[in-house]
Protein backbone atom coordinates (compact mmCIF):
# COMPACT_ATOMS: atom_id res chain seq x y z
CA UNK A 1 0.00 0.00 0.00
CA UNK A 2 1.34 3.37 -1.30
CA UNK A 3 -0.67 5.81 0.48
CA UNK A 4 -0.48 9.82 -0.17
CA UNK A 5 -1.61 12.66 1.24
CA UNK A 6 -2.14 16.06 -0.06
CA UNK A 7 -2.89 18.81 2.77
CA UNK A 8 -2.95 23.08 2.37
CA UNK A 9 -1.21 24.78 5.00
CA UNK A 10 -0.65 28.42 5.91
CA UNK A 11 1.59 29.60 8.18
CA UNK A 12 -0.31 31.94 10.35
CA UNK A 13 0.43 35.64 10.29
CA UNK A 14 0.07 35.65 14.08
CA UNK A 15 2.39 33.00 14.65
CA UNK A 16 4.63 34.05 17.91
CA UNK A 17 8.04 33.17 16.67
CA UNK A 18 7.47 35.84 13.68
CA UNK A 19 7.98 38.92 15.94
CA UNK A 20 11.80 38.21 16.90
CA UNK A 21 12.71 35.96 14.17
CA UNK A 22 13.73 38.21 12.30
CA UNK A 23 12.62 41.88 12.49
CA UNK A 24 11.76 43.55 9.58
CA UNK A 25 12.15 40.73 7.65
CA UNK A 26 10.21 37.77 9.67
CA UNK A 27 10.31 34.29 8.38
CA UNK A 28 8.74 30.86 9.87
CA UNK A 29 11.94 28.79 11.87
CA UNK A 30 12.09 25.56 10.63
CA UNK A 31 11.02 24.36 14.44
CA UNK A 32 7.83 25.71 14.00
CA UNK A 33 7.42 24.75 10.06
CA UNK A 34 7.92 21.02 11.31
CA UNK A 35 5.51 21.32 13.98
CA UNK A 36 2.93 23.02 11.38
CA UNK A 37 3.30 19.96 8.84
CA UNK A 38 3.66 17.18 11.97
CA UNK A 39 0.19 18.25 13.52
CA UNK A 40 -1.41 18.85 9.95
CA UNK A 41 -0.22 15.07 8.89
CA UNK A 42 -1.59 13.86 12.44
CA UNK A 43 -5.23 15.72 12.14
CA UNK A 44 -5.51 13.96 8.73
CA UNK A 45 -4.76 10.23 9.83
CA UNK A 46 -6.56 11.06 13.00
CA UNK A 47 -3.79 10.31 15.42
CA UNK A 48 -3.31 11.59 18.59
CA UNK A 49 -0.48 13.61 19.14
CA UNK A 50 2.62 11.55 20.57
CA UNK A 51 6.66 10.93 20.06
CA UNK A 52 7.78 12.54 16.69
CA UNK A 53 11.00 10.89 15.27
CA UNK A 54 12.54 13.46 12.60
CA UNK A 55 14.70 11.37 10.28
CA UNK A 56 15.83 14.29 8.31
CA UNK A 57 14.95 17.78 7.56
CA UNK A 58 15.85 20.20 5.12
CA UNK A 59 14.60 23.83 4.80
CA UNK A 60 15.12 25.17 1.41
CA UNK A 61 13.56 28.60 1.06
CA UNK A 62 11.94 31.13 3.47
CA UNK A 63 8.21 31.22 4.78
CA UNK A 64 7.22 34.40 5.75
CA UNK A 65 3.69 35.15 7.64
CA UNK A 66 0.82 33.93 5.45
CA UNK A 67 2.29 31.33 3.00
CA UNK A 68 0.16 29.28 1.55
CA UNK A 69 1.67 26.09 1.51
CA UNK A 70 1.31 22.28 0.14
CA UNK A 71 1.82 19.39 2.40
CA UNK A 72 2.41 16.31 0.27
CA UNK A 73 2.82 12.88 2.08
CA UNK A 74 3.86 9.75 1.27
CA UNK A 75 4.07 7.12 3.62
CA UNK A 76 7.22 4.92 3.88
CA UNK A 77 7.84 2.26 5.88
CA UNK A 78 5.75 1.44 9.11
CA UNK A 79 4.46 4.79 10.87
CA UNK A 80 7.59 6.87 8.44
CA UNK A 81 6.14 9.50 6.48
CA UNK A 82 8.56 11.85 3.17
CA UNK A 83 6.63 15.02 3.59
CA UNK A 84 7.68 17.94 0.95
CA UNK A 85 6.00 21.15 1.74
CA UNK A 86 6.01 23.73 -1.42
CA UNK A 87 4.55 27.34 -1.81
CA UNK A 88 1.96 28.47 -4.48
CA UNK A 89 4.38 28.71 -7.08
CA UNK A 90 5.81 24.78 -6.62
CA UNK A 91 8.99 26.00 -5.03
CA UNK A 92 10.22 23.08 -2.36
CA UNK A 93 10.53 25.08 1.00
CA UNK A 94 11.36 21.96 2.95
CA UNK A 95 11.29 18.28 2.60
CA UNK A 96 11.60 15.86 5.70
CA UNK A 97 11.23 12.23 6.78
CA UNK A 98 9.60 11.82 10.01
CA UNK A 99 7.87 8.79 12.07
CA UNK A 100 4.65 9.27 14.32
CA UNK A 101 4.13 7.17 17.06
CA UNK A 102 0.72 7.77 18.72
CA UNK A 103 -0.28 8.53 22.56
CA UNK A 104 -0.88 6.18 24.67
């Protein structure tokens, strides 16, 4: 079974890391991008939240307050998930590899 998963994201204008990360110029810290894609990916398999294991991460391009982004999903082996997030114009901002274990 090769299961995918297509989800919209935004990262919210109000988001608290914006104000000091970086003045002037704020963009989304890869932290809280993860965490944005990680409980986006959990709401649509309908797990509760529990241990993340990030694999690998890489953080291509700058989200600023806003972005509309694409979550696409594609699950690996057991409970491991290849998640590529891109903006509106198809440009990768980050890809990852991360497994979800669920709350006991």
């Amino acid at each position: 079974m090769n299961e995918r998963l297509q989800l919209a994201l935004t990262a919210p204008v109000d988001h608290p890391a914006f104000p000091g990360h970086f003045p002037g110029q704020p963009i989304l810290p890869g932290a809280a991008l993860l965490d944005l894609a990680i409980v986006a990916l959990q709401r649509a398999l309908g797990v509760e939240a529990g241990t993340v294991r990030i694999a690998s991460a890489k953080f291509l391009k700058p989200v600023g307050p806003g972005s509309a982004l694409a979550l696409s999903a594609e699950a690996a082996k057991a409970g491991s998930w290849r998640c590529t997030l891109s903006d509106t114009a198809g440009a990768t901002v980050a890809q990852c590899e991360l497994s979800l274990e669920t709350a006991e």
